[in-house]
C-alpha atoms as a PDB file:
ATOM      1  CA  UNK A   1       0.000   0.000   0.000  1.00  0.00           C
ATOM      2  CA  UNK A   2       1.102   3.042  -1.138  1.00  0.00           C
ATOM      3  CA  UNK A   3      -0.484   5.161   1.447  1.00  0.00           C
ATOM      4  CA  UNK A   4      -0.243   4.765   5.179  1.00  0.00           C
ATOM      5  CA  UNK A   5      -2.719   7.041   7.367  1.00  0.00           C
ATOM      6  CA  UNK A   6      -1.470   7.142  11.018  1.00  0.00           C
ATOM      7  CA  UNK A   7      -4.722   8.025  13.602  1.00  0.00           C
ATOM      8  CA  UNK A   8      -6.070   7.443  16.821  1.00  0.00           C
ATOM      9  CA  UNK A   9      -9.820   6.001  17.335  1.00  0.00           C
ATOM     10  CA  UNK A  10     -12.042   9.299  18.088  1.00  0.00           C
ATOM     11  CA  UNK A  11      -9.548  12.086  17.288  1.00  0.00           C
ATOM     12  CA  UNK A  12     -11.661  14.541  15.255  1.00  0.00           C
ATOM     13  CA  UNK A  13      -9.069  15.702  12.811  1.00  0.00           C
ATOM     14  CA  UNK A  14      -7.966  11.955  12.029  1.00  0.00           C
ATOM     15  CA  UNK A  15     -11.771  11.679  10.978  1.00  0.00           C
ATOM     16  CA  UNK A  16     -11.621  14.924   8.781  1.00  0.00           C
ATOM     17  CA  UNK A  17      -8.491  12.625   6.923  1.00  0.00           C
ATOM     18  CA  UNK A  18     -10.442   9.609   6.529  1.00  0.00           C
ATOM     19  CA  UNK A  19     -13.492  11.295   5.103  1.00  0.00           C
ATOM     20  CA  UNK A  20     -10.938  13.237   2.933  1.00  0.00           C
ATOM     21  CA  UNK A  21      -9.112  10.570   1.830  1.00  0.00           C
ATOM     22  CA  UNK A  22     -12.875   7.939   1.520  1.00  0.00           C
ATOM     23  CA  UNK A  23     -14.451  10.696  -0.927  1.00  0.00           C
ATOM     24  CA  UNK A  24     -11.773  10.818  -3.122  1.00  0.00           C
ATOM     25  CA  UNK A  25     -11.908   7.168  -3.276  1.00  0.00           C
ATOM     26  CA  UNK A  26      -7.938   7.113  -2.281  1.00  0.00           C
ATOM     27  CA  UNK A  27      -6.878   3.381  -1.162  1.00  0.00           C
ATOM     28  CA  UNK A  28      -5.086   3.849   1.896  1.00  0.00           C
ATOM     29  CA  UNK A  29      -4.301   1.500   5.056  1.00  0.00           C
ATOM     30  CA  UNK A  30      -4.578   2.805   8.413  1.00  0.00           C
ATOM     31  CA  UNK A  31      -2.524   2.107  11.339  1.00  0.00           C
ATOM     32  CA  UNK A  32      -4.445   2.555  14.759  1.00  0.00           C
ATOM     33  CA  UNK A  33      -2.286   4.611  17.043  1.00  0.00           C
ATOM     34  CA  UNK A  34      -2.251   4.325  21.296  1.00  0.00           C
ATOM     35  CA  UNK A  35      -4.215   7.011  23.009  1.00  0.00           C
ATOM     36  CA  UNK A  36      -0.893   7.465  25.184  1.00  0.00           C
ATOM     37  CA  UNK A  37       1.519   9.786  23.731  1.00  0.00           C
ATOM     38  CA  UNK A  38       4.038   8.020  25.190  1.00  0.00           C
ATOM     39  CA  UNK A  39       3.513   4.821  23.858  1.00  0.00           C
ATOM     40  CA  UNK A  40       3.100   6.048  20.102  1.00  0.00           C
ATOM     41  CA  UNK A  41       7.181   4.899  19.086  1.00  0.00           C
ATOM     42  CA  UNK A  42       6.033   4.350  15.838  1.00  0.00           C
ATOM     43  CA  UNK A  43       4.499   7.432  14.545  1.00  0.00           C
ATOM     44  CA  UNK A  44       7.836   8.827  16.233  1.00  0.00           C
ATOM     45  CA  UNK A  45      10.001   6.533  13.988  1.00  0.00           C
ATOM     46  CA  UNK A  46       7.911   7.203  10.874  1.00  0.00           C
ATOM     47  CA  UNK A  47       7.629  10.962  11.410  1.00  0.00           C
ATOM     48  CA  UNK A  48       9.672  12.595  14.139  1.00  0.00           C
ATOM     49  CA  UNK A  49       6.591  13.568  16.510  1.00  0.00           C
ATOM     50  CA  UNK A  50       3.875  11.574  18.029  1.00  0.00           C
ATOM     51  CA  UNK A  51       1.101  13.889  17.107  1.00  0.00           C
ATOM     52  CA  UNK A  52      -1.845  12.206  14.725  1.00  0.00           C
ATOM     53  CA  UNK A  53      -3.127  12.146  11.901  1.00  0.00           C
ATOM     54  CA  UNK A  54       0.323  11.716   9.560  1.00  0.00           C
ATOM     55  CA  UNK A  55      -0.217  10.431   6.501  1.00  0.00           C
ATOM     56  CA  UNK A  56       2.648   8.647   4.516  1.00  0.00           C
ATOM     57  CA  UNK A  57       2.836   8.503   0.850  1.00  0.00           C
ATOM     58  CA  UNK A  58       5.471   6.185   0.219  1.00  0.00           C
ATOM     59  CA  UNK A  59       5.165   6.882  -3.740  1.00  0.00           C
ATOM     60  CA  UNK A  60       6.306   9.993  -3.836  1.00  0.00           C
ATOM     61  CA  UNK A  61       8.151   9.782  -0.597  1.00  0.00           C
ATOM     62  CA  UNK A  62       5.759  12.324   1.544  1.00  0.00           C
ATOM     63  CA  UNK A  63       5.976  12.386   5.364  1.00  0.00           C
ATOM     64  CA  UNK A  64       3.294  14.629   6.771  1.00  0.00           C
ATOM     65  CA  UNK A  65       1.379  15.614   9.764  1.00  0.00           C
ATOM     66  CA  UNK A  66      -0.859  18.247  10.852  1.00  0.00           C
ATOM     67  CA  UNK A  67      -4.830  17.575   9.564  1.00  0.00           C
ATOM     68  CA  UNK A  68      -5.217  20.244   7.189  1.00  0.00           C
ATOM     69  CA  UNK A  69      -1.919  19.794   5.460  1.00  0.00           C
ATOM     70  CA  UNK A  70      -2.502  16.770   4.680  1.00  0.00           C
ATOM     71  CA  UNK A  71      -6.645  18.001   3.747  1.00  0.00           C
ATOM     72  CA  UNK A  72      -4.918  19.988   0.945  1.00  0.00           C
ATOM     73  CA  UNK A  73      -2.678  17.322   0.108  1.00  0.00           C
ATOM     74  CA  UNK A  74      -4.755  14.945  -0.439  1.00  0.00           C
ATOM     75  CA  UNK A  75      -7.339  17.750  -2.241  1.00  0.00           C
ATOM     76  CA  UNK A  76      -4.111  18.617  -4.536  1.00  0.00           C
ATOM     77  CA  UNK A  77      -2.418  15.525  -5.212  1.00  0.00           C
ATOM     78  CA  UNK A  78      -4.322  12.855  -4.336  1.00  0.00           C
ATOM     79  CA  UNK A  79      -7.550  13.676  -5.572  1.00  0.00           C
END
């Protein structure tokens, strides 16, 4: 899978992503993140922070996080 979408179960702006990234019928997989910051190691490894939603598009070899970057990426480029 060429797109990875890092999120936590309930987080508002990981929810924005999926709808994003569900209407523009973009195939994705999504790894379910611990609530603990603490305990997030791999969203860490993969991005440098342990703040969610990041999105990885291992394509074009995009790393991002922050919801409404990756809102207009996905509007932009993925779309």
């Amino acid at each position: 899978m060429a797109i990875t979408l890092y999120a936590l179960d309930g987080c508002p702006y990981c929810e924005k992503v999926h709808d994003a990234l569900d209407a523009n019928d973009v195939d994705y997989d999504t790894v379910w993140v611990e609530a603990l910051h603490s305990k997030r190691n791999e969203v860490k490894r993969v991005s440098g922070q342990r703040g969610v939603p990041v999105l990885v598009d291992d394509a074009r070899g995009v790393v991002m996080p922050e919801s409404d970057n990756i809102l207009d990426y996905v509007e932009r480029t993925l779309a």
